[in-house]
C-alpha atoms as a PDB file:
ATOM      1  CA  UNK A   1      83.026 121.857 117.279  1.00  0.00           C
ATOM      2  CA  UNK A   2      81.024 119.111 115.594  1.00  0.00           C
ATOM      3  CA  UNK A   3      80.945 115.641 116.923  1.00  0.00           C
ATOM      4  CA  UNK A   4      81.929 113.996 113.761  1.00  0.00           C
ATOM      5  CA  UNK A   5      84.798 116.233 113.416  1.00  0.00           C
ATOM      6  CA  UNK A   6      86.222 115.277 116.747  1.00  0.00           C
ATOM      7  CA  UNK A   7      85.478 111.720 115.863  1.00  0.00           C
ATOM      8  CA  UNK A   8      87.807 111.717 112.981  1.00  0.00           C
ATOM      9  CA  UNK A   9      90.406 114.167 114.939  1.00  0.00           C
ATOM     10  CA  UNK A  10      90.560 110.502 117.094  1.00  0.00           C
ATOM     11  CA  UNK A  11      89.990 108.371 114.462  1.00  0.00           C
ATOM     12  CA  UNK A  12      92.889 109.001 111.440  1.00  0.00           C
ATOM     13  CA  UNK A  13      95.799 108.616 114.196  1.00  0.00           C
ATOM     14  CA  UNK A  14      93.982 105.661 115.317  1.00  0.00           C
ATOM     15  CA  UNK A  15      93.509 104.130 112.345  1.00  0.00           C
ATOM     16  CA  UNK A  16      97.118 105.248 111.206  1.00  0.00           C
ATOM     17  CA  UNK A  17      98.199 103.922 114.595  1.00  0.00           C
ATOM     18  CA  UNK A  18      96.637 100.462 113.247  1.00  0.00           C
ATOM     19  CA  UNK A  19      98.107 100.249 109.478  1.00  0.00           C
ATOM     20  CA  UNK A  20     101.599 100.690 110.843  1.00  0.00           C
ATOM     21  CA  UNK A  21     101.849  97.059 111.673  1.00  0.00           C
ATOM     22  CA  UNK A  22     101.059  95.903 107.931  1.00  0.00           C
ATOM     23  CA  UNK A  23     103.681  95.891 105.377  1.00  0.00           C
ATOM     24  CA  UNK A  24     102.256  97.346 102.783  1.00  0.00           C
ATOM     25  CA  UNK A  25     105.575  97.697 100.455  1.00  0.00           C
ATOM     26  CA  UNK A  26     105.480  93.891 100.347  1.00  0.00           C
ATOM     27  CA  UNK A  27     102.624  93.821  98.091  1.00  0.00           C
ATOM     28  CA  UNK A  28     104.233  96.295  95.382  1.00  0.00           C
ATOM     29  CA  UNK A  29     106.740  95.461  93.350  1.00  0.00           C
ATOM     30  CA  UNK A  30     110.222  97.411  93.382  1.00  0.00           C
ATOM     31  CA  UNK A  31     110.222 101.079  93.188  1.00  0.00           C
ATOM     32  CA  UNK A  32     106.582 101.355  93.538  1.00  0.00           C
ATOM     33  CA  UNK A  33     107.224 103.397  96.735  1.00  0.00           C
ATOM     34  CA  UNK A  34     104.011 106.232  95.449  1.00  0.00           C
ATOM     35  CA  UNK A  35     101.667 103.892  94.734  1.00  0.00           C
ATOM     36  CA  UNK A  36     102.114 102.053  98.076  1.00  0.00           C
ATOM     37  CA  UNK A  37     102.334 105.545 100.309  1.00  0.00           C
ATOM     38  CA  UNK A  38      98.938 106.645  98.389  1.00  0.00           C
ATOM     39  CA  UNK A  39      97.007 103.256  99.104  1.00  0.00           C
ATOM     40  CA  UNK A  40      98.386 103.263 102.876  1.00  0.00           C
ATOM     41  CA  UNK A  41      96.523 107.096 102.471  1.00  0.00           C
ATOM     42  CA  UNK A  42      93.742 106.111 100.947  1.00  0.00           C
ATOM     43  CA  UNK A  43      93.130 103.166 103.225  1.00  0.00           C
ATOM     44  CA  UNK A  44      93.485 105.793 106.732  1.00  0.00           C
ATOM     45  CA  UNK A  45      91.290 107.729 105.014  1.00  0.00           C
ATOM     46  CA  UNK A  46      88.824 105.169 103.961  1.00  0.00           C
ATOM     47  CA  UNK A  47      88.664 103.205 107.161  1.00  0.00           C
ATOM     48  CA  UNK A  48      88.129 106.269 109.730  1.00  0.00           C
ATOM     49  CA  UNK A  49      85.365 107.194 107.631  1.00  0.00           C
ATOM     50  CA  UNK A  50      83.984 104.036 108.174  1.00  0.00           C
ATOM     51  CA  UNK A  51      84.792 104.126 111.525  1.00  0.00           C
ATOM     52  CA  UNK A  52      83.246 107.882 112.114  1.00  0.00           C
ATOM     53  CA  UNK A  53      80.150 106.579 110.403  1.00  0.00           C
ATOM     54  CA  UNK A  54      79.779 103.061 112.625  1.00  0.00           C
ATOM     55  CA  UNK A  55      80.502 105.118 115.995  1.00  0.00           C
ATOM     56  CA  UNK A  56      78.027 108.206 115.045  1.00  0.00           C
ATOM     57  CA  UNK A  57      75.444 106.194 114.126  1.00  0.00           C
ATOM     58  CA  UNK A  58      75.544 103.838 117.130  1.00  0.00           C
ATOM     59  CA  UNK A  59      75.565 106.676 119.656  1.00  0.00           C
ATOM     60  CA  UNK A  60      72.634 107.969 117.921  1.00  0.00           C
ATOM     61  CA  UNK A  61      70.499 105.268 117.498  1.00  0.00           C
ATOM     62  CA  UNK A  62      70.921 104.287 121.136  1.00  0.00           C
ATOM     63  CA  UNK A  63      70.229 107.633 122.174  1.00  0.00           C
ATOM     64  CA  UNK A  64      66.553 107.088 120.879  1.00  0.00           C
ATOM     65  CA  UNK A  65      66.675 103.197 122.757  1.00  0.00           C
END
């Protein structure tokens, strides 16, 4: 198995984990329930790729320090 891909297999429940605590609903109007559950996906999805990237780059560049 690929180091990335156990990266994000930590990562997405993590980061889900995380975006629990914000209310996103609060920010849409009424009956907008879609458009908030898609930019709640969207922003797991965004941020452990972000978060893959930062940690897999930083264990390789110090591997060469």
């Amino acid at each position: 198995m690929n180091i990335k891909t156990i990266l994000y297999l930590l990562s997405v429940p993590f980061v889900i984990y995380i975006l629990d605590s914000v209310r996103i609903n609060d920010i849409f109007k009424k009956n907008k329930i879609v458009q908030a559950r898609l930019l709640y996906l969207s922003l797991c999805l965004c941020l452990s790729y972000l978060l893959v990237n930062f940690f897999y780059d930083f264990f390789m560049n110090s591997k060469i320090l």
